[in-house]
Each structure stands twice: as C-alpha cells, then as structure tokens.
N, C-alpha and C. Protein backbone atom coordinates (compact mmCIF):
# COMPACT_ATOMS: atom_id res chain seq x y z
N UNK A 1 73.35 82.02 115.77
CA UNK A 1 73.24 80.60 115.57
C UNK A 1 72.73 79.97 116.87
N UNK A 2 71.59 79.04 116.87
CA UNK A 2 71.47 78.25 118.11
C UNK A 2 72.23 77.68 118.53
N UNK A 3 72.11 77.96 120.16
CA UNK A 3 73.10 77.05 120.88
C UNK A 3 74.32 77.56 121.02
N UNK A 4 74.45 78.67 120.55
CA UNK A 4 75.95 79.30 120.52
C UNK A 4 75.87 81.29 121.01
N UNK A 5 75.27 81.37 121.63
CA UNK A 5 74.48 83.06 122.38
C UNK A 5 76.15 83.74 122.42
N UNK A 6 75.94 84.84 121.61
CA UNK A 6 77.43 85.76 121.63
C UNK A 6 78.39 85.20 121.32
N UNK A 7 78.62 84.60 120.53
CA UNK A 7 79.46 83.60 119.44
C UNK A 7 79.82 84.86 118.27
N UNK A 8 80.20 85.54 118.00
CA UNK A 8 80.66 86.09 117.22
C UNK A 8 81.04 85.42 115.93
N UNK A 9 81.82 84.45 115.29
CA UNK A 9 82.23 83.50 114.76
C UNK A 9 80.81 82.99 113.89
N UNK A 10 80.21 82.19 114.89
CA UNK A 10 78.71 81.99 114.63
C UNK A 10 77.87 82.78 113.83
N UNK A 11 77.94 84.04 114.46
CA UNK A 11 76.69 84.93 113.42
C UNK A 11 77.56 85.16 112.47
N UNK A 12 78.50 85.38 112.19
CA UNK A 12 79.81 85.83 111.02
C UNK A 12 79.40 84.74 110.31
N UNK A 13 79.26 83.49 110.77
CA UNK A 13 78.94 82.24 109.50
C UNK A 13 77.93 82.19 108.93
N UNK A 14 77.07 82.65 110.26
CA UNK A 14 75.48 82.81 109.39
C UNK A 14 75.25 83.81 108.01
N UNK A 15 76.18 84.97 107.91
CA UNK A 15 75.92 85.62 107.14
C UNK A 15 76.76 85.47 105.67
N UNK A 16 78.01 85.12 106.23
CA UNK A 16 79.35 84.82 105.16
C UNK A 16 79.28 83.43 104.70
N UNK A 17 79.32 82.71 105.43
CA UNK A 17 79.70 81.07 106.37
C UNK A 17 79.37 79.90 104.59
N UNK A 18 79.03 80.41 103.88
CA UNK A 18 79.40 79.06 102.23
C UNK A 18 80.45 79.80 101.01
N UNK A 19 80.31 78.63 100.48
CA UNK A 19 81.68 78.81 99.32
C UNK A 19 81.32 80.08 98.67
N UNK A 20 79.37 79.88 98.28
CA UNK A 20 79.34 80.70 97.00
C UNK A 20 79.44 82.20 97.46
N UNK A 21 78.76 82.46 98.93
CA UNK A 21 79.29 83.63 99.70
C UNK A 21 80.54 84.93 99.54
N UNK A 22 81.49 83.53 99.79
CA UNK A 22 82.82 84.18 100.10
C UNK A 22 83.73 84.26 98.59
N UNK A 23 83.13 83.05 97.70
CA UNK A 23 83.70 83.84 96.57
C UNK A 23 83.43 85.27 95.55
N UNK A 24 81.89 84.94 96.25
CA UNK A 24 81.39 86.53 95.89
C UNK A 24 81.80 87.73 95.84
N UNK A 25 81.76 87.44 97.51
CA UNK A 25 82.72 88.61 98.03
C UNK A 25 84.35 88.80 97.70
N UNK A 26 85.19 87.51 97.56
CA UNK A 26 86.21 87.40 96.39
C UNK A 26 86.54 88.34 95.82
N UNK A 27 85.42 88.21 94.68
CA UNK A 27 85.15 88.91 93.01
C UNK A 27 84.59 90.37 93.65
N UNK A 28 83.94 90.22 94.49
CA UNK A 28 83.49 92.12 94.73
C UNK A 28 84.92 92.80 94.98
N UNK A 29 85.77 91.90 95.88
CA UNK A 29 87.39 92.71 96.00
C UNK A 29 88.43 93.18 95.09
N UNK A 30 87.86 92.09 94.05
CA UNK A 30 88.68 92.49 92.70
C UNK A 30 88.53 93.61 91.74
N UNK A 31 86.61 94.01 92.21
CA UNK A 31 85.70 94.87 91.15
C UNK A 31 85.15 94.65 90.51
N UNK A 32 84.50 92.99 90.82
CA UNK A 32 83.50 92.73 90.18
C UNK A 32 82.12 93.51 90.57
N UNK A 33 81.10 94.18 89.57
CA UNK A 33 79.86 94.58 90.63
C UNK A 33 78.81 93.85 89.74
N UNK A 34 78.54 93.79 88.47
CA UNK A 34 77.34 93.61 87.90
C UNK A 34 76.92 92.29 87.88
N UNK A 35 76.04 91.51 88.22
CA UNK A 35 75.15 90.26 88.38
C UNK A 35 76.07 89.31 87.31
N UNK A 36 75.86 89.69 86.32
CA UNK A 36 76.23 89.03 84.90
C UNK A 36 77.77 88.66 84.87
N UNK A 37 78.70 89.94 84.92
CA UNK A 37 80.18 89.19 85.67
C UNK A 37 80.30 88.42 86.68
N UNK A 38 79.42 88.32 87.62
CA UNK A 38 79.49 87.34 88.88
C UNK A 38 79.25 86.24 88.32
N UNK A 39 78.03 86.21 87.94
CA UNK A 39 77.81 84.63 87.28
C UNK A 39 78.38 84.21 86.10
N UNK A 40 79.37 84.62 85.28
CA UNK A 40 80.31 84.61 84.70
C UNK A 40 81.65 84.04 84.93
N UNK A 41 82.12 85.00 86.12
CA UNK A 41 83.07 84.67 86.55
C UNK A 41 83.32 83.47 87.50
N UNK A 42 81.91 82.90 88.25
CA UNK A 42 81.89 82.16 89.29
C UNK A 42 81.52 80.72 88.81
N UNK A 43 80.74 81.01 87.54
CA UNK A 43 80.04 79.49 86.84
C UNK A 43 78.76 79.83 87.82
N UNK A 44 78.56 80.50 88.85
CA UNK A 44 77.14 79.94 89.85
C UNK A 44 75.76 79.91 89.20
N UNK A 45 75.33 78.73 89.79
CA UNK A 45 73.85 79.26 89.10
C UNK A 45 73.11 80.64 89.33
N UNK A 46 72.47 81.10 88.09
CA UNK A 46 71.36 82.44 88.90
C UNK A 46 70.95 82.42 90.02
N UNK A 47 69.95 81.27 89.97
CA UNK A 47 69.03 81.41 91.49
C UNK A 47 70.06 81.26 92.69
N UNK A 48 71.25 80.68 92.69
CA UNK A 48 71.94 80.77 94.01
C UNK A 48 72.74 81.82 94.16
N UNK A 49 72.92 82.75 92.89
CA UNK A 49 73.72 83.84 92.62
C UNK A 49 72.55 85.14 93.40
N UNK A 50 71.32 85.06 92.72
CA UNK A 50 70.66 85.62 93.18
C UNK A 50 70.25 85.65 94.56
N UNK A 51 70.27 84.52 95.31
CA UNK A 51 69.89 84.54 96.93
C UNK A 51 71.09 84.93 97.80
N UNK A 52 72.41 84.46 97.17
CA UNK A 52 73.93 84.77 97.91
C UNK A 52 73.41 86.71 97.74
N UNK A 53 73.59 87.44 96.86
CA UNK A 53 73.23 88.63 96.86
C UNK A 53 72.65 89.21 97.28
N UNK A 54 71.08 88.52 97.52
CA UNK A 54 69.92 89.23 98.12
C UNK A 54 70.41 88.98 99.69
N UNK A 55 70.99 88.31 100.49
CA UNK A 55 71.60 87.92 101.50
C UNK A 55 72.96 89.10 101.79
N UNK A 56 73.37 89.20 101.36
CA UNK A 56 74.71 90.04 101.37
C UNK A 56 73.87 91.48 101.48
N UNK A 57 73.13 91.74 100.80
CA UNK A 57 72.41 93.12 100.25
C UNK A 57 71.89 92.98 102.19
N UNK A 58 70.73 92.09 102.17
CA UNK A 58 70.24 92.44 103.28
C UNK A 58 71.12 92.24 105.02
N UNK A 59 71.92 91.66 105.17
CA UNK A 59 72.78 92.07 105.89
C UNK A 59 74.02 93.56 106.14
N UNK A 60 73.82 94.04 104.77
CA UNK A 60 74.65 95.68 104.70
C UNK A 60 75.83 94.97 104.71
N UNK A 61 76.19 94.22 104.04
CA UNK A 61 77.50 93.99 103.55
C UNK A 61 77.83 94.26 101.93
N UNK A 62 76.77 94.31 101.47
CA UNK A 62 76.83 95.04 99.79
C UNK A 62 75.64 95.63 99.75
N UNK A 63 75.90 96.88 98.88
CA UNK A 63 74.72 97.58 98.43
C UNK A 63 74.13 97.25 96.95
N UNK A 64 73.08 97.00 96.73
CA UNK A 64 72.46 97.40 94.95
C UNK A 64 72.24 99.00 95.12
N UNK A 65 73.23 98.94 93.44
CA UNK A 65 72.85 100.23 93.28
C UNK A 65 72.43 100.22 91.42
N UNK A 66 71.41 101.44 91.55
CA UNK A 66 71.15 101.26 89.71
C UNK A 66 71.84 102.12 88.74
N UNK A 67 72.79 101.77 88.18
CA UNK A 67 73.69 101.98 86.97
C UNK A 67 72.58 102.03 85.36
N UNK A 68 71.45 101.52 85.32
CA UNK A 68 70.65 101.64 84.19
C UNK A 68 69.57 101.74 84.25
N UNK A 69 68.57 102.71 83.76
CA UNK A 69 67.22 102.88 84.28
C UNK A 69 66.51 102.14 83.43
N UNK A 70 66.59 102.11 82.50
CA UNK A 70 65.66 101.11 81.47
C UNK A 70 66.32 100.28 80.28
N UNK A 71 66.16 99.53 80.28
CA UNK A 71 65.70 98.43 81.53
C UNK A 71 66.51 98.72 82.79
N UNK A 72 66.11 98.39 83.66
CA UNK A 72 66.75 98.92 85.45
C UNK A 72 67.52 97.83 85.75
N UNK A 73 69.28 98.19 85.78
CA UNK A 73 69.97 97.63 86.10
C UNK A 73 70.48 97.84 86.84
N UNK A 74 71.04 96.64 88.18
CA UNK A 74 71.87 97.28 89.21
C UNK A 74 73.21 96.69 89.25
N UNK A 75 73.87 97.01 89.82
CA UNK A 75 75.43 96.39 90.25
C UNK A 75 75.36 96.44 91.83
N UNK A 76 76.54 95.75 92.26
CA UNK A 76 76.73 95.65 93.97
C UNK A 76 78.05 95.46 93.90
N UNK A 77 77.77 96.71 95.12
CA UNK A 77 79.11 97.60 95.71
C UNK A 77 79.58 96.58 97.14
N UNK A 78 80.27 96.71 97.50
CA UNK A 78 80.37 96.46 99.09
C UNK A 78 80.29 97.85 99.85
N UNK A 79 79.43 97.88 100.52
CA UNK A 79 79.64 98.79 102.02
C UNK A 79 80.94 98.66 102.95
N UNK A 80 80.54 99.39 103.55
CA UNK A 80 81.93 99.54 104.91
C UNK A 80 81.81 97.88 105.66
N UNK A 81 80.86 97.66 105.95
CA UNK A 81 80.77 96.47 106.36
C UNK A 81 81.00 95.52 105.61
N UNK A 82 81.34 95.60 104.46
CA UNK A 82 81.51 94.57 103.74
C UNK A 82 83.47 94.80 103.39
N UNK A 83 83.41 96.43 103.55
CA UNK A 83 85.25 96.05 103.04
C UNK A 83 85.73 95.69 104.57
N UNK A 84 85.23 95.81 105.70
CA UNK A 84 85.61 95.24 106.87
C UNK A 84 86.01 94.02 106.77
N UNK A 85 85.50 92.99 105.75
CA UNK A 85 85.81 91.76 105.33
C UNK A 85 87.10 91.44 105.17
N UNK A 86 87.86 92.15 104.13
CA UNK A 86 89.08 92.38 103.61
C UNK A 86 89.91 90.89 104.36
N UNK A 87 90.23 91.19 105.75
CA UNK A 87 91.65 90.81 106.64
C UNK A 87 91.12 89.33 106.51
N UNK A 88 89.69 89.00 106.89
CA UNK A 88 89.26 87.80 107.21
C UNK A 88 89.56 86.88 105.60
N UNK A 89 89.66 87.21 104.88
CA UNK A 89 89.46 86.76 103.20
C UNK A 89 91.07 86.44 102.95
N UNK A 90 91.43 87.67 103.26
CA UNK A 90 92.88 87.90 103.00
C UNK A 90 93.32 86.32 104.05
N UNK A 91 93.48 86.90 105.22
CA UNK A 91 93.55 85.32 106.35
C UNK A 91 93.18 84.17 105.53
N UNK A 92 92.62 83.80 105.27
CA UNK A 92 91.51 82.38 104.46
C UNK A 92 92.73 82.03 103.30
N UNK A 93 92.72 83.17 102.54
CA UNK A 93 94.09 83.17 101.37
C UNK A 93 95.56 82.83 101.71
N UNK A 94 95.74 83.67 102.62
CA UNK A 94 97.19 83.46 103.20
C UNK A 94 97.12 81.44 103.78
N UNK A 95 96.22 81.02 104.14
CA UNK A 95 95.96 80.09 104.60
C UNK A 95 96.31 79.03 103.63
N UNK A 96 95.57 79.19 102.57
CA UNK A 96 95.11 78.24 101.16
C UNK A 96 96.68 78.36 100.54
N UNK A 97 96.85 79.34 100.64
CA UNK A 97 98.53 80.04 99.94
C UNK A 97 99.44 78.57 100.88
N UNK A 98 99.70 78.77 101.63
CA UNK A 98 100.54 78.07 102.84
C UNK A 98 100.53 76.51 102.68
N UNK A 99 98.97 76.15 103.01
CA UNK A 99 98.50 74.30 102.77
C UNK A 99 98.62 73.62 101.81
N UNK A 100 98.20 74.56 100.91
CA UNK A 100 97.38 74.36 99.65
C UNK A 100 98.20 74.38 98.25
N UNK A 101 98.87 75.78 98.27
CA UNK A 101 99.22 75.74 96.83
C UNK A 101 100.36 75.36 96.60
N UNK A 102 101.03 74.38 97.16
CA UNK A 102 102.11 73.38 96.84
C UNK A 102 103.33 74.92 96.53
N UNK A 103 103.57 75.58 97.32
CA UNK A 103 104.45 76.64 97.07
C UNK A 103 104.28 77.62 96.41
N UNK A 104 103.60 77.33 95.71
CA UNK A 104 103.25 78.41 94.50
C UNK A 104 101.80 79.37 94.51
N UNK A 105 101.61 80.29 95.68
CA UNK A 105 100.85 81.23 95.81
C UNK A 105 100.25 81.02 94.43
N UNK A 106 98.47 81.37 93.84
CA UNK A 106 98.25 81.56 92.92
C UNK A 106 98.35 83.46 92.46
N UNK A 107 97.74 84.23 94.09
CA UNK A 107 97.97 85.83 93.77
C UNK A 107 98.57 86.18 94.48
N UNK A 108 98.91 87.43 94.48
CA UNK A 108 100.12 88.46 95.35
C UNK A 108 99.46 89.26 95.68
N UNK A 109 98.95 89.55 96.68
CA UNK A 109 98.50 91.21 97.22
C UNK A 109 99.72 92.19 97.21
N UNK A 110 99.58 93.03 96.80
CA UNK A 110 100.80 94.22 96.61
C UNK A 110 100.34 95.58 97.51
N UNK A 111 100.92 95.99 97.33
CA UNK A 111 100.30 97.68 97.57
C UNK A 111 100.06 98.80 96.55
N UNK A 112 99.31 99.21 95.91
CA UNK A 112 98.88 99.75 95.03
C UNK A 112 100.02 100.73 94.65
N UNK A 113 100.15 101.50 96.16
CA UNK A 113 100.83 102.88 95.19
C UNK A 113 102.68 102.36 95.30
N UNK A 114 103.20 101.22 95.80
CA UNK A 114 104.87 100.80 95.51
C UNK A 114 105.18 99.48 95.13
N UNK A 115 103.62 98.95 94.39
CA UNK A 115 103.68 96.98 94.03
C UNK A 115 104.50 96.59 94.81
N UNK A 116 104.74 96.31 96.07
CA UNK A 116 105.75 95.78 97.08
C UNK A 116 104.69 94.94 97.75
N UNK A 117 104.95 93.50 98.38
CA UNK A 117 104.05 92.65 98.54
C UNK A 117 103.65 92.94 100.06
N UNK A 118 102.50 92.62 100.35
CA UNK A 118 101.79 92.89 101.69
C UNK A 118 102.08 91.55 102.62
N UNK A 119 102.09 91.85 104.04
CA UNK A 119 102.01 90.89 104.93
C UNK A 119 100.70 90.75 106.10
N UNK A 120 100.45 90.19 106.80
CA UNK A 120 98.97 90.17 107.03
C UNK A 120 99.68 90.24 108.78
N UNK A 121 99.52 90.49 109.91
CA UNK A 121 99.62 90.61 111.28
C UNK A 121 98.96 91.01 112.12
N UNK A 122 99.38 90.80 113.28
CA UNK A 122 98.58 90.98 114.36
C UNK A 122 99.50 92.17 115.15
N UNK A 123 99.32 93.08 115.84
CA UNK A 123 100.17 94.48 116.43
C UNK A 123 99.42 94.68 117.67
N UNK A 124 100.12 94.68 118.46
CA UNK A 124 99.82 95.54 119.89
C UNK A 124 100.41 96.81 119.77
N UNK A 125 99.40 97.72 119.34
CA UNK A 125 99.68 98.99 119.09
C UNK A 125 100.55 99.63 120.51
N UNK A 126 99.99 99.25 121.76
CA UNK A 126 100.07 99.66 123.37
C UNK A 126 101.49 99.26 123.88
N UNK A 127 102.19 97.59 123.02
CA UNK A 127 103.60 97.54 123.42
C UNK A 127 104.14 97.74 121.93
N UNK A 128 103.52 98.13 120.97
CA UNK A 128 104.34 98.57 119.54
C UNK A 128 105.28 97.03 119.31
N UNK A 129 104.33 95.87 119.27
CA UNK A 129 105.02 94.68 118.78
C UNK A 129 104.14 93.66 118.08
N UNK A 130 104.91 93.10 116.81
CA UNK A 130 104.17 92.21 116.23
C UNK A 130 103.75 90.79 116.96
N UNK A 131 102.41 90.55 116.97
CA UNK A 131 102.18 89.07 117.57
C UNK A 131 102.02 87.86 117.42
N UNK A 132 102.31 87.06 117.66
CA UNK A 132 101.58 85.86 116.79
C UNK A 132 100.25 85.21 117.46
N UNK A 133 99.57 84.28 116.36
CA UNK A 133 98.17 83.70 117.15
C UNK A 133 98.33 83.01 118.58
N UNK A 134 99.71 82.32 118.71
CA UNK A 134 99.19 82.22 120.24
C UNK A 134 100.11 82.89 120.93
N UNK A 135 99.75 83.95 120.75
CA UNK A 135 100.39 84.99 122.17
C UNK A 135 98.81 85.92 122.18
N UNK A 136 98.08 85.30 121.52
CA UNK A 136 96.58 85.64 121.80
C UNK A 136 95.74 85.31 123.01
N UNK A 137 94.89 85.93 123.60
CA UNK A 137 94.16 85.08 124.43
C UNK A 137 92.56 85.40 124.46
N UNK A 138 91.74 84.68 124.81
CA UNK A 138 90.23 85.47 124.49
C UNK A 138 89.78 85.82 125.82
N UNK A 139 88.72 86.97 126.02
CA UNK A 139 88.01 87.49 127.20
C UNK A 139 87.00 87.29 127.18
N UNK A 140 86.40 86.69 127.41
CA UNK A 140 84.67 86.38 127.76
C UNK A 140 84.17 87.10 128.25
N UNK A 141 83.35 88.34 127.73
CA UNK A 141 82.06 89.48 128.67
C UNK A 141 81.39 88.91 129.46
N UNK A 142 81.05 88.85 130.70
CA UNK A 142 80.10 88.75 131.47
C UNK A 142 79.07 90.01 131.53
N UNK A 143 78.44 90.42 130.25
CA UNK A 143 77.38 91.58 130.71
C UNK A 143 76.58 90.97 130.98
C-alpha cells in the first residue's frame, strides 16, 4: 500500500482487506468450493464474485481446480496460504462474538475429534505462558 513501506497489515488488506473477500474466505472454511454455492450462499453478484476469486486465485490464497471437463468446471480450494488465514478470521469472529452478538455467539468452533469448544491465544512458547494483547510489543526491522 502507498505510503505505508513494510506495513504488513497494509499488504494483508490489499489482498483480504473487503467484506466480499473475507466472507469468501468464510464459506471456503466451512467447504464451500464451487462458484455457484458461493454466490448462493453469499447473495454476491457474479462479476464481484468473479473478481473477489480471480484475486484470491492470483495471490495463492485459493487454488482453481477442475472437478468437470465438459463443460470445464472448477471449484476453489484454499492453499496453505490461504488456511494460514484461519486465526485472523477466527480473531475478527471472536471479536463480532464479544461487541456484537448481544451474548449470543451465532457459531461455536469446536474441535472436531472431542466437540469441546476452542479458545483463540497468544503463548510464549520460551516462558510456556498464556499472553494477552498488551503484554505485546512490536519490533521494527531496520534492514
């Protein structure tokens, strides 16, 4: 992003950074892959369905892949770079959960293999202790 050189945050917005984006990616967490459930599930228009995708695709945060040769159909997967997403989404949720939903979480993240509900944290693996955001601090590279 201009004006902002090694902003991390910044290029993260450039690529993620709108609604229709991140609900995308949403619905890819759930298992959505094929075009037609997205725009289904999202109400989005095609053409913005189609550019959020072609955007995601070309950053390597989702792959097209073809599930039908004729007519040639594809679906989209997320890549590694794209389930890297996960914590940041999850964060955003836990957030909306907290402000937002007047007490009443709308979902539960569980754990697959003991449905026991998940918690989201921060760990200093080095003193083996949970942290909170401000016992954070940031380092600025000088390379």
């Amino acid at each position: 992003m201009e004006g902002e050189p090694g902003c991390s945050i910044a290029g993260t917005l450039e690529v993620i950074g709108d609604r229709w984006t991140m609900l995308i990616l949403r619905d890819a967490f759930r298992g959505v892959r094929r075009f037609d459930e997205f725009q289904r599930d999202l109400g989005i228009a095609r053409n913005l369905l189609t550019d959020r995708l072609t955007k995601l695709v070309e950053h390597g945060v989702m792959e097209k892949q073809l599930y039908q040769a004729h007519p040639p159909r594809f679906e989209y997967r997320l890549t590694p770079r794209g389930v890297d997403l996960s914590p940041a989404l999850v964060a955003l949720m836990r957030w909306g959960d907290k402000w937002l939903a007047d007490g009443a979480p709308p979902v539960s993240l569980l754990h697959d293999r003991c449905g026991q509900p998940l918690d989201q944290a921060f760990v200093c693996w080095t003193c083996d202790q949970t942290i909170t955001p401000l016992q954070i601090r940031s380092d600025k590279r000088t390379a």
